[in-house]
C-alpha atoms as a PDB file:
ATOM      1  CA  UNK A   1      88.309 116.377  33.076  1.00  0.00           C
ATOM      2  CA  UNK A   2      87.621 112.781  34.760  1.00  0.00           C
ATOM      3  CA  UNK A   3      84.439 113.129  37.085  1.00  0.00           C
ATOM      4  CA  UNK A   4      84.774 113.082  40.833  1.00  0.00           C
ATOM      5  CA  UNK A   5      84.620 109.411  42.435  1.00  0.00           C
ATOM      6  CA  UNK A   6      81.348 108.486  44.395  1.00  0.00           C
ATOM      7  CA  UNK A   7      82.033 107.647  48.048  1.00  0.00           C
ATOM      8  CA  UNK A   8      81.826 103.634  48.004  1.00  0.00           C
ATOM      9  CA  UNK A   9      78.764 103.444  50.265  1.00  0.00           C
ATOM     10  CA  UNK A  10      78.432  99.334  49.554  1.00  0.00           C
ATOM     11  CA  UNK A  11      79.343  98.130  52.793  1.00  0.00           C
ATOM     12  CA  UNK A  12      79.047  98.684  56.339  1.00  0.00           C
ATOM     13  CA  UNK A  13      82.622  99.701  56.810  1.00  0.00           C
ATOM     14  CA  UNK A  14      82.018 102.179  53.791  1.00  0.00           C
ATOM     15  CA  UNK A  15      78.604 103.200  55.560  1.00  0.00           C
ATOM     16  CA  UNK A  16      80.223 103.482  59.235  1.00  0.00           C
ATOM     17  CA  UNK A  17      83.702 105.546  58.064  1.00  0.00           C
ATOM     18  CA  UNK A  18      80.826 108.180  56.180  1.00  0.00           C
ATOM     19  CA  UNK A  19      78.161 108.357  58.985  1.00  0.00           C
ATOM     20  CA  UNK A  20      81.178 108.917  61.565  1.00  0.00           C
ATOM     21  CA  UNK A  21      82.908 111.633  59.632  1.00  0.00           C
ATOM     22  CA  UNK A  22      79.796 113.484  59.248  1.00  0.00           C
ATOM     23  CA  UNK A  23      78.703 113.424  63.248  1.00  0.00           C
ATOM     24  CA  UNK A  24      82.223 114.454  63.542  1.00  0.00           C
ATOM     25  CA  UNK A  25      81.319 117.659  62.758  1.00  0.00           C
ATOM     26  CA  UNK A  26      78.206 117.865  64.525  1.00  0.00           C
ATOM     27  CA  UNK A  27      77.506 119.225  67.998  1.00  0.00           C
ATOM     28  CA  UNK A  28      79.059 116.230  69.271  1.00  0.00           C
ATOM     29  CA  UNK A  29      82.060 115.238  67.926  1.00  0.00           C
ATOM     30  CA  UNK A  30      83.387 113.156  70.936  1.00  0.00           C
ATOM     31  CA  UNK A  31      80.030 110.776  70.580  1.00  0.00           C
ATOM     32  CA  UNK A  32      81.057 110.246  66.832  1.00  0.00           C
ATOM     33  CA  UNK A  33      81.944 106.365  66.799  1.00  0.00           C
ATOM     34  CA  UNK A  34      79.332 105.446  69.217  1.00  0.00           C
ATOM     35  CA  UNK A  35      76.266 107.881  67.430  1.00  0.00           C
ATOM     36  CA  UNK A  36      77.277 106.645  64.267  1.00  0.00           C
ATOM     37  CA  UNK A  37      77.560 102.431  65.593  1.00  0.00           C
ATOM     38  CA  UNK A  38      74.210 103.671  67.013  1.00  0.00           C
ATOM     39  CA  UNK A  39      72.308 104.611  63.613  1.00  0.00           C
ATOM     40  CA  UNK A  40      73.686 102.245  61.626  1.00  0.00           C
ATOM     41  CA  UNK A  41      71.986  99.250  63.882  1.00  0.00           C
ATOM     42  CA  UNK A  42      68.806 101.256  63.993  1.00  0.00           C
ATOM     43  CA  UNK A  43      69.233 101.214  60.111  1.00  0.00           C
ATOM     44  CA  UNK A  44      70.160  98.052  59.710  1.00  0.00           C
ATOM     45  CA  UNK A  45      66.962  96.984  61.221  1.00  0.00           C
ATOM     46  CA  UNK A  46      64.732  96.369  57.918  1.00  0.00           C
ATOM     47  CA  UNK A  47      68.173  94.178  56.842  1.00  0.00           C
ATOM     48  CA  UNK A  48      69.385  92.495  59.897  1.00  0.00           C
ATOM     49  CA  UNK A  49      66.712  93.077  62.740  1.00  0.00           C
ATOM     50  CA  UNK A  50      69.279  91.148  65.514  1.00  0.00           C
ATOM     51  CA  UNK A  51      72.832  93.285  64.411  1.00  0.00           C
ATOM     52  CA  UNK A  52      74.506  93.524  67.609  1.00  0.00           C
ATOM     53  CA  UNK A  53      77.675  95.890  67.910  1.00  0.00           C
ATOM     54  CA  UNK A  54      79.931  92.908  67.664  1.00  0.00           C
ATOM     55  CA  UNK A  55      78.019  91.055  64.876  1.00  0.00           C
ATOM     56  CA  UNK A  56      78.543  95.106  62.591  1.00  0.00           C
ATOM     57  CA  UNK A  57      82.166  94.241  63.907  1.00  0.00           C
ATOM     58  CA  UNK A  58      82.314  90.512  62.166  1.00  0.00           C
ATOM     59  CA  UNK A  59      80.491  91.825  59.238  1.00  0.00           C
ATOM     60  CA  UNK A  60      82.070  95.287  58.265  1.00  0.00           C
ATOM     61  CA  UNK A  61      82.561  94.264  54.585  1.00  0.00           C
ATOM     62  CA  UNK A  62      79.106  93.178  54.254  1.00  0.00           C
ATOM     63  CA  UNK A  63      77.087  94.461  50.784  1.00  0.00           C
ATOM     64  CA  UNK A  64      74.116  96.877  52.328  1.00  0.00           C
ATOM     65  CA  UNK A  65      70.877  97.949  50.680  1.00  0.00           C
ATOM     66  CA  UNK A  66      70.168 100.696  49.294  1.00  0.00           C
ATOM     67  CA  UNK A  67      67.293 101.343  51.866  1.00  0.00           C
ATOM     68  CA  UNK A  68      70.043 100.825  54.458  1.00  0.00           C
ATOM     69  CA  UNK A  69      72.173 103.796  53.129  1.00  0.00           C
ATOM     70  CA  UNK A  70      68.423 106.166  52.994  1.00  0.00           C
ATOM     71  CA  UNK A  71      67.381 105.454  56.220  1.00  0.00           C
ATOM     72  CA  UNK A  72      71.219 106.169  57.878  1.00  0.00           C
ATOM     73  CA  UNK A  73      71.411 109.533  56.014  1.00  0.00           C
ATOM     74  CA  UNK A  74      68.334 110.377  57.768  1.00  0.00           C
ATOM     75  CA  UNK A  75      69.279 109.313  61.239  1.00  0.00           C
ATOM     76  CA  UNK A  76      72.617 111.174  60.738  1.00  0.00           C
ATOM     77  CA  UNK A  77      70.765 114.353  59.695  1.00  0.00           C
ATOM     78  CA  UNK A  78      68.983 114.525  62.588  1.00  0.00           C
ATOM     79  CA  UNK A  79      71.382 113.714  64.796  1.00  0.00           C
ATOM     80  CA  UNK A  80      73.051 116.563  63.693  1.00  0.00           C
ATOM     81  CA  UNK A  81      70.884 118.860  64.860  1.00  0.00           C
ATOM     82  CA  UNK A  82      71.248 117.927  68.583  1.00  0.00           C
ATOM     83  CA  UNK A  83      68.560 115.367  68.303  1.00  0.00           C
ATOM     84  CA  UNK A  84      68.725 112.785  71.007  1.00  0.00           C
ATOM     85  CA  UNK A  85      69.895 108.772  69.509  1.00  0.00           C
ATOM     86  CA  UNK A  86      65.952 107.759  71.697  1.00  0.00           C
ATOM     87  CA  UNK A  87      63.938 109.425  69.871  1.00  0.00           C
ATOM     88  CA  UNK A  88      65.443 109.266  66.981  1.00  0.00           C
ATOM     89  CA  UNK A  89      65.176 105.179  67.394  1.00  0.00           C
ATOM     90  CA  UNK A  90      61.789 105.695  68.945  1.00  0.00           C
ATOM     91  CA  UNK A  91      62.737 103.565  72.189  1.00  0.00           C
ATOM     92  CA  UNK A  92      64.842 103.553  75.143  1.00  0.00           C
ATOM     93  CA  UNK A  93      65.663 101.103  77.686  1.00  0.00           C
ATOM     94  CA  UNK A  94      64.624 101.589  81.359  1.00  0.00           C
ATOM     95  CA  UNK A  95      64.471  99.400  84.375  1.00  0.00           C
ATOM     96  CA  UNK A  96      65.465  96.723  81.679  1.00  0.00           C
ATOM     97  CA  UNK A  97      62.346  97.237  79.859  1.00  0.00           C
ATOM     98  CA  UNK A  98      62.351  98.976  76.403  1.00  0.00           C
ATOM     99  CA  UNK A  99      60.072 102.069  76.870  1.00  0.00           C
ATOM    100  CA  UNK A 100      58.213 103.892  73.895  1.00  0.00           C
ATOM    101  CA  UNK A 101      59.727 107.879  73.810  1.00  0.00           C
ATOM    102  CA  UNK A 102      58.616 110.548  71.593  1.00  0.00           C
ATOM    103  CA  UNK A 103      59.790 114.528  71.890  1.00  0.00           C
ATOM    104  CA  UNK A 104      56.013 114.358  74.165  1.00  0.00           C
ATOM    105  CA  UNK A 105      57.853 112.862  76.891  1.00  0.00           C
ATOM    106  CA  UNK A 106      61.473 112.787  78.891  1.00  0.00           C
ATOM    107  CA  UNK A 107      63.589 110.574  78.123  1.00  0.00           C
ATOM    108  CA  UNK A 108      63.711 108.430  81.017  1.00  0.00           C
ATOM    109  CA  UNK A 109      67.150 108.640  83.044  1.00  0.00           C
ATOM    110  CA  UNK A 110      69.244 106.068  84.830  1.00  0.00           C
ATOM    111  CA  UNK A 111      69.437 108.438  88.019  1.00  0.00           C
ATOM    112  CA  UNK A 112      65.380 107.613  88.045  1.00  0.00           C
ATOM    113  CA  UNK A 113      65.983 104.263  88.567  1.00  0.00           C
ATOM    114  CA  UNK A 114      67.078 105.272  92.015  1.00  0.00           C
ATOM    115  CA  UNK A 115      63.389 106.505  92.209  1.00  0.00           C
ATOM    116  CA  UNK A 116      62.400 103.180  91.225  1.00  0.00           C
ATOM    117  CA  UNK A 117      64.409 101.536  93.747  1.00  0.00           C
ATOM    118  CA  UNK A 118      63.620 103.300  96.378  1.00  0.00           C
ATOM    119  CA  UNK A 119      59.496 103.389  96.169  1.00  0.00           C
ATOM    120  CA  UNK A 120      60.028  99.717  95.575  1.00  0.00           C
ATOM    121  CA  UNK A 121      61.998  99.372  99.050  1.00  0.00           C
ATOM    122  CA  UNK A 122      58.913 101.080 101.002  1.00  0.00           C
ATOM    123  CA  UNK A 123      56.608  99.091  99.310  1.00  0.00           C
ATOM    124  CA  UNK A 124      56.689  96.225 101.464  1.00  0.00           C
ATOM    125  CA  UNK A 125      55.631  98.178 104.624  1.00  0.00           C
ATOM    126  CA  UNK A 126      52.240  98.245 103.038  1.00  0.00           C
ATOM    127  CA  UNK A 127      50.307  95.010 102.656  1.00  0.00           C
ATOM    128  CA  UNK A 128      48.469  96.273  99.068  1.00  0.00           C
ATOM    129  CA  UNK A 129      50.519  98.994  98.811  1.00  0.00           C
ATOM    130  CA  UNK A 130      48.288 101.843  97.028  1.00  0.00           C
ATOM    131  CA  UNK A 131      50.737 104.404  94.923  1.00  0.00           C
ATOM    132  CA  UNK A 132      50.298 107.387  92.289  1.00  0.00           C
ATOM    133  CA  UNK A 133      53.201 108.004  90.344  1.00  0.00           C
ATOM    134  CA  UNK A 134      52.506 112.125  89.615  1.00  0.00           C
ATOM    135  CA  UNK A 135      53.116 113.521  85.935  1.00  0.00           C
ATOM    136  CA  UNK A 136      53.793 109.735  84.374  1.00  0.00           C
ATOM    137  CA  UNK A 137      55.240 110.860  81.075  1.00  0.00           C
ATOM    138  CA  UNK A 138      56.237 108.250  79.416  1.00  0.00           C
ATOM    139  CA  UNK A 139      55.344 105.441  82.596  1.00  0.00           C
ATOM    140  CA  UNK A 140      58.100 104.178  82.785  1.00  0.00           C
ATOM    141  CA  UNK A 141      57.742 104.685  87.222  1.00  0.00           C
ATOM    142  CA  UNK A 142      54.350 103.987  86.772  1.00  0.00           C
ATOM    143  CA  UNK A 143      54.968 100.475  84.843  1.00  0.00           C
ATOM    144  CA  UNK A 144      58.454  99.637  86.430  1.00  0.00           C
ATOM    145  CA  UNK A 145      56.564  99.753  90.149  1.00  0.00           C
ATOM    146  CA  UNK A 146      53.864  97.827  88.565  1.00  0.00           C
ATOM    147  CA  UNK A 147      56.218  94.904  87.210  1.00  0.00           C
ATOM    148  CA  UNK A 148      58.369  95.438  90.874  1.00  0.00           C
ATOM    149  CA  UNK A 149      55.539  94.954  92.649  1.00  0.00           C
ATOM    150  CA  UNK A 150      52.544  92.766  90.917  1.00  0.00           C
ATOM    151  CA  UNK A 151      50.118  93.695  94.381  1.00  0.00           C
ATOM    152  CA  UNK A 152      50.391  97.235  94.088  1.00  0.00           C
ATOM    153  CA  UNK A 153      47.517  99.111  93.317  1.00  0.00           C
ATOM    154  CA  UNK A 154      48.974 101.560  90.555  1.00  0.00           C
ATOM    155  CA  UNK A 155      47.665 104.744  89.574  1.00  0.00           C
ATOM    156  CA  UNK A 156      49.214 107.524  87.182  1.00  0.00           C
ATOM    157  CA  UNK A 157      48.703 111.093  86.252  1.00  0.00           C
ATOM    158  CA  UNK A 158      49.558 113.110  83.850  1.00  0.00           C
ATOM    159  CA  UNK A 159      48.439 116.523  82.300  1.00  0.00           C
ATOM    160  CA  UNK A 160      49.470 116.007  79.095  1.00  0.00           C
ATOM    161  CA  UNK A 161      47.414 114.241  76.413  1.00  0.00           C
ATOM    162  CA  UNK A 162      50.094 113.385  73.986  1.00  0.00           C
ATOM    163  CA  UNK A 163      52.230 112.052  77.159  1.00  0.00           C
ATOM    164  CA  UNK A 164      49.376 110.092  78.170  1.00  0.00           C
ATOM    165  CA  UNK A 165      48.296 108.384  75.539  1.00  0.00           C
ATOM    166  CA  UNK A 166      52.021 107.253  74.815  1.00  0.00           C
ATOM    167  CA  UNK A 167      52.063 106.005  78.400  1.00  0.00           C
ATOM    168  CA  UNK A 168      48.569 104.111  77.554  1.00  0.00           C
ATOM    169  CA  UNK A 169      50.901 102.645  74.756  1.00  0.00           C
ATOM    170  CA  UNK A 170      54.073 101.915  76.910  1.00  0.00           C
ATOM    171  CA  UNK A 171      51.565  99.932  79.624  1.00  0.00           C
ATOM    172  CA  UNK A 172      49.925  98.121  76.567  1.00  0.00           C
ATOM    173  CA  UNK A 173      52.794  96.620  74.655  1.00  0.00           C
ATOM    174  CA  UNK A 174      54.646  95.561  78.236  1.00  0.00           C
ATOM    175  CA  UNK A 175      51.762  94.136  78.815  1.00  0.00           C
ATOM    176  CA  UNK A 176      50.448  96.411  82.040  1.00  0.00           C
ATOM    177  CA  UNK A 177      47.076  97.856  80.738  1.00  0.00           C
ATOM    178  CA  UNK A 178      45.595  96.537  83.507  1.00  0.00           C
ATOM    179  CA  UNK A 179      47.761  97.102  86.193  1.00  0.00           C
ATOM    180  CA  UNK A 180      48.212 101.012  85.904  1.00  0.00           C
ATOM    181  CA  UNK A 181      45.188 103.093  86.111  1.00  0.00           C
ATOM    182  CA  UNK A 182      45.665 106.399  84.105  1.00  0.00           C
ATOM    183  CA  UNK A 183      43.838 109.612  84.817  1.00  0.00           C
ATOM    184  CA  UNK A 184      44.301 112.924  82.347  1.00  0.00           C
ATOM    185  CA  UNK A 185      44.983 116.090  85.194  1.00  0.00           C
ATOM    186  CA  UNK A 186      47.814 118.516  86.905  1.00  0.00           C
ATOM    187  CA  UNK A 187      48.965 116.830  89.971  1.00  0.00           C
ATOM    188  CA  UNK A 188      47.072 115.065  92.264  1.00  0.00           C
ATOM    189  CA  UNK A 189      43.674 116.547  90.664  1.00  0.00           C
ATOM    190  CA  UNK A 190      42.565 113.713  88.903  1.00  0.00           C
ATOM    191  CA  UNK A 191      42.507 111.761  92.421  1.00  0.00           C
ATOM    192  CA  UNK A 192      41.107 114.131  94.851  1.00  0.00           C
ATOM    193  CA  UNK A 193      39.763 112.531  97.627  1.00  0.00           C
ATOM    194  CA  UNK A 194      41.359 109.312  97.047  1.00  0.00           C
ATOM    195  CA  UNK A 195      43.913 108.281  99.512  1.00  0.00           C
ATOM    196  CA  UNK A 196      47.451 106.471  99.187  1.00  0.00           C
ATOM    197  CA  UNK A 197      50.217 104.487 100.909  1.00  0.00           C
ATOM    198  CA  UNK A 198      53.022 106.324  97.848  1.00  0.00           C
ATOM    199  CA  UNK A 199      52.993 109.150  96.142  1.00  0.00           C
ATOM    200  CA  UNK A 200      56.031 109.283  93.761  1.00  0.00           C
ATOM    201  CA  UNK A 201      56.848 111.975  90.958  1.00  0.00           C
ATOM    202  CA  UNK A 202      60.056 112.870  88.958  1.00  0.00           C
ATOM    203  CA  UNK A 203      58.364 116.594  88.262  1.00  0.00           C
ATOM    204  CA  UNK A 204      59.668 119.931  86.444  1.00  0.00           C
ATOM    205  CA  UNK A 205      62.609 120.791  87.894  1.00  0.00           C
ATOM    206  CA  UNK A 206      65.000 122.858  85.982  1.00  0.00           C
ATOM    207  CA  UNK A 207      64.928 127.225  86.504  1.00  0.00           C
ATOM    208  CA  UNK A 208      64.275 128.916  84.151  1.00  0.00           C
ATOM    209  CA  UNK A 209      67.621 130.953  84.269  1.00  0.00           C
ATOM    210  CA  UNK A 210      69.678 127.830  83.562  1.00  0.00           C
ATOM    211  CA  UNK A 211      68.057 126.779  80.326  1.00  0.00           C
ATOM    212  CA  UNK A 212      70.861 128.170  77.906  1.00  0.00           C
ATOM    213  CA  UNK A 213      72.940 126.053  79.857  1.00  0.00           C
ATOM    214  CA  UNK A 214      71.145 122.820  79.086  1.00  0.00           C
ATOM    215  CA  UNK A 215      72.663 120.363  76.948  1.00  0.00           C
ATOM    216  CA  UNK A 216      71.011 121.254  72.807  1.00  0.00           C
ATOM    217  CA  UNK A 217      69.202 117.597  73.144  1.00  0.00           C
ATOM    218  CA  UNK A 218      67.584 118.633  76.175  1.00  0.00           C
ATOM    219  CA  UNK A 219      67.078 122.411  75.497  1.00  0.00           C
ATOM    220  CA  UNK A 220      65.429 122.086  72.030  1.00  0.00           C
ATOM    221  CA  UNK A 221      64.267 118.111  72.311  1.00  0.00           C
ATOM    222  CA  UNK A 222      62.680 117.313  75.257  1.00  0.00           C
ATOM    223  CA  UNK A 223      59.352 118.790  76.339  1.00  0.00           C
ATOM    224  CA  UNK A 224      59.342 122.280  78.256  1.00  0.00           C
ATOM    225  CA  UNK A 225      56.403 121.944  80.442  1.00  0.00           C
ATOM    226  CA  UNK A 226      58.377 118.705  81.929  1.00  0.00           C
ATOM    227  CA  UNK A 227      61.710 120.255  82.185  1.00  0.00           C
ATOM    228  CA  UNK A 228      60.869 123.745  83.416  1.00  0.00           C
ATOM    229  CA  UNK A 229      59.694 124.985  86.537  1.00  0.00           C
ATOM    230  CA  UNK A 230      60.063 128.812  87.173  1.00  0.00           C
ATOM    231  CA  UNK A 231      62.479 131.009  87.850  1.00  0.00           C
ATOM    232  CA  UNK A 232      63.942 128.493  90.657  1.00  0.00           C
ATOM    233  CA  UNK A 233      62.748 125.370  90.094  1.00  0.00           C
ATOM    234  CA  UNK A 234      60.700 125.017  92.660  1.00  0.00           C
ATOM    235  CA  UNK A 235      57.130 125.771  91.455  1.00  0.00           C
ATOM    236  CA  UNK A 236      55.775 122.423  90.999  1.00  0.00           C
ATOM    237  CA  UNK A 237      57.514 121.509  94.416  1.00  0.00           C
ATOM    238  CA  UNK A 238      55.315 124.301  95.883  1.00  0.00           C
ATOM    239  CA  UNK A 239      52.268 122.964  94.809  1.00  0.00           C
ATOM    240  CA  UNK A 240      52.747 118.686  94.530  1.00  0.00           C
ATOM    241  CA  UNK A 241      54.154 118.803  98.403  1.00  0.00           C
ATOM    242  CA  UNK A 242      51.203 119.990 100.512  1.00  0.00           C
ATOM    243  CA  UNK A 243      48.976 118.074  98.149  1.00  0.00           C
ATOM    244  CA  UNK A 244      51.137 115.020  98.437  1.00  0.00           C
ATOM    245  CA  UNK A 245      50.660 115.850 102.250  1.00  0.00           C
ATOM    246  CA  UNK A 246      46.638 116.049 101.781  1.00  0.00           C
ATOM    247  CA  UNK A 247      46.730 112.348  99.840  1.00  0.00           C
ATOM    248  CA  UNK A 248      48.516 110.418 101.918  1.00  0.00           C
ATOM    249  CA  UNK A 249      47.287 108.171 104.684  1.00  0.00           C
ATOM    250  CA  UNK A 250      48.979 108.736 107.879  1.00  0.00           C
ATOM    251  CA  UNK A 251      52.242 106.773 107.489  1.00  0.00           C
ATOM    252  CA  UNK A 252      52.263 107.052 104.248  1.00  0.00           C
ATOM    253  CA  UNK A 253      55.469 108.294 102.265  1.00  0.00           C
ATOM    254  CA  UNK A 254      56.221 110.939  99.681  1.00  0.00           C
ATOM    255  CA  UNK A 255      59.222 110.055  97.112  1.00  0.00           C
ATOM    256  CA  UNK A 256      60.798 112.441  94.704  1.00  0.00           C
ATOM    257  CA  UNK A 257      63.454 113.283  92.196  1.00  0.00           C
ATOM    258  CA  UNK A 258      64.858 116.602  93.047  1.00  0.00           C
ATOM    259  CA  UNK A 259      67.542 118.910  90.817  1.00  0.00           C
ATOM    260  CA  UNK A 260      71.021 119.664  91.631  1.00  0.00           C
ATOM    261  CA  UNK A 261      71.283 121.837  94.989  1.00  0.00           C
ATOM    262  CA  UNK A 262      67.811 121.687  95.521  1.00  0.00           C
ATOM    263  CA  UNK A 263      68.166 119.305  98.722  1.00  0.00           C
ATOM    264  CA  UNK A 264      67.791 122.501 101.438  1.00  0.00           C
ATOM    265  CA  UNK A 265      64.780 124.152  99.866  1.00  0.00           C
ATOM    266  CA  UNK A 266      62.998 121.194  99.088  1.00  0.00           C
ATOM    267  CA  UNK A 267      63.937 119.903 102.860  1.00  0.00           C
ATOM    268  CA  UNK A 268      62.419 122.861 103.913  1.00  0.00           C
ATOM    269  CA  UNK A 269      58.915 122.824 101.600  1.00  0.00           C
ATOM    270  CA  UNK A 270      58.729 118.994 102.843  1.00  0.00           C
ATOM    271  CA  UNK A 271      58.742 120.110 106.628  1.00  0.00           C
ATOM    272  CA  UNK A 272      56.962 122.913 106.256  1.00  0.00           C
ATOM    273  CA  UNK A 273      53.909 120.908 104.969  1.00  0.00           C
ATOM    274  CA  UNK A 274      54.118 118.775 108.178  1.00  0.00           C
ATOM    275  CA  UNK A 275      56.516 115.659 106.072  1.00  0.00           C
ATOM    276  CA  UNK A 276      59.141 113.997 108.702  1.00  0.00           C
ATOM    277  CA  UNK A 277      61.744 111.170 108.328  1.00  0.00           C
ATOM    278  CA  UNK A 278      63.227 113.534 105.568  1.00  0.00           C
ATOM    279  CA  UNK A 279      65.909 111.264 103.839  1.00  0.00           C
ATOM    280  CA  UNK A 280      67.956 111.656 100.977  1.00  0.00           C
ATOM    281  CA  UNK A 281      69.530 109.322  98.381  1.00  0.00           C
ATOM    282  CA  UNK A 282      72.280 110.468  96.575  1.00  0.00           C
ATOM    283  CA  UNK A 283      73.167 109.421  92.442  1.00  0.00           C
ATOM    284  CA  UNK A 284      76.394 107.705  91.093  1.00  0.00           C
ATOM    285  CA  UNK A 285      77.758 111.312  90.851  1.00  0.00           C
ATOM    286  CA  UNK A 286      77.302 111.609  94.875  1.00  0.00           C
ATOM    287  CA  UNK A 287      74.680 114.689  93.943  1.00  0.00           C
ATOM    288  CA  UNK A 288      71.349 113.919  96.081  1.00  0.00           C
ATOM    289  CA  UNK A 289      68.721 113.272  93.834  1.00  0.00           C
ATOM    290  CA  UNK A 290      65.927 111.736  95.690  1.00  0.00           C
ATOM    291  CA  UNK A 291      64.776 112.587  98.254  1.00  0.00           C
ATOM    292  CA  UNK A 292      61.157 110.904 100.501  1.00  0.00           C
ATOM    293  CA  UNK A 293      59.780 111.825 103.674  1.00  0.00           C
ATOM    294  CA  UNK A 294      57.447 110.500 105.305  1.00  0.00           C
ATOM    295  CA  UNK A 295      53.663 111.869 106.715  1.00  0.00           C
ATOM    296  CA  UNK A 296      53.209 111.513 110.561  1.00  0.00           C
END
């Protein structure tokens, strides 16, 4: 009986059609093409360091090393079990900077950016404007404020070790290790007594009771402590708000990112710690997901 033909894995093409067919059948069958385009540039990299999606295009027939073909079958394995494409590559790309991740961290978002935006926007009112970016994670607020604004006095926090010391990393390579002052602690320990002009954080915000909801890359990926926050979502809300309150100089303002439907109860915490000029900012979806007030 003639032996079974080897799949021809010589080529990109060859390498692409195989990696494709097998995230076909993985948790996410409609990302196929674009996971698989994905891994094969990350694979590509010890070949071909600049491959480009059109460049794989213009060279589909191209011969491949063997290393190539070892490193995609890994990638593709782990992609198949819900594994997001950042860490899996190690990086992601945020405020046009390419930011350091690890399964320590979140995976910074696009709807943060509106975070970004908006802390950079009050900024100005401030002549050295002083701000804390609470729970850094990876820094990418932290970092992206500190390359927005060059004379702002940046501080982050973060209770995390592992977090932290990937942050330390993320500030070093961008070349902001001495723009960002980092401090190990829950909340706004690490700085008690200190005052500021901005206190931003994108904290736990996720209840508990939707977790088997969550998408498998978030659910089983991305760090608990800095997805989950009680039964509502609102515990770290309940605690960051009247100390936000406490650091701020008078005029200062308080920006956050805030969970779906969460705009009423977190209106209400902000007031109820004495925060006016309540103001919300909604996403490309039209959900509100920032919201900053402002103390008196």
């Amino acid at each position: 009986m003639k032996a079974a033909a080897l799949p021809d894995r010589s080529t990109i093409r060859a390498l692409f059609v195989e990696a494709e067919g097998s995230l076909a059948a993985g948790p996410h069958p409609e990302k196929a093409r674009r996971d698989a385009e994905a891994l094969l540039l990350l694979a590509l990299r010890c070949d071909v360091p600049d491959a480009t999606r059109s460049w794989l295009i213009a060279h589909d027939e191209k011969a491949v090393s063997a290393d190539v073909a070892i490193a995609l079958d890994e990638m593709v394995g782990r992609r198949m079990t819900g594994e997001p494409i950042q860490y899996i590559a190690g990086e992601t790309e945020f405020y046009r900077m390419p930011f350091l991740v690890d399964r320590n961290v979140l995976i910074p978002r696009p709807e943060t950016e509106l975070l970004v935006e908006k802390v950079a926007a009050l900024a100005p009112l401030f002549r050295r404007p002083r701000i804390v970016d609470v729970g850094t994670g990876s820094g990418a607020i932290a970092i992206s404020l500190a390359h927005e604004w060059p004379q702002a006095s940046m501080t982050a926090t973060e209770i995390s070790e592992a977090a932290m010391r990937l942050a330390r990393r993320n500030a070093e390579r961008l070349g902001f290790a001495d723009r960002v002052r980092f401090l190990p602690g829950d909340l706004l320990a690490a700085v008690a007594g200190e005052q500021f002009d901005i206190v931003v954080s994108n904290p736990p915000y996720v209840a508990e009771h939707d977790r088997a909801s969550l998408p498998v890359e978030v659910r089983d990926f991305e760090p608990q402590q800095a997805l989950f926050a009680g039964e509502d979502g609102l515990a770290v809300y309940r605690r960051l708000i009247p100390e936000a309150f406490t650091s701020l100089v008078p005029g200062g303002f308080v920006a956050l990112e805030i969970g779906f439907e969460q705009r009423g109860a977190v209106r209400e915490l902000l007031a109820s710690s004495g925060f006016t000029q309540i103001e919300f900012m909604k996403d490309l979806q039209g959900i509100p997901r920032v919201v900053t007030a402002q103390k008196p």
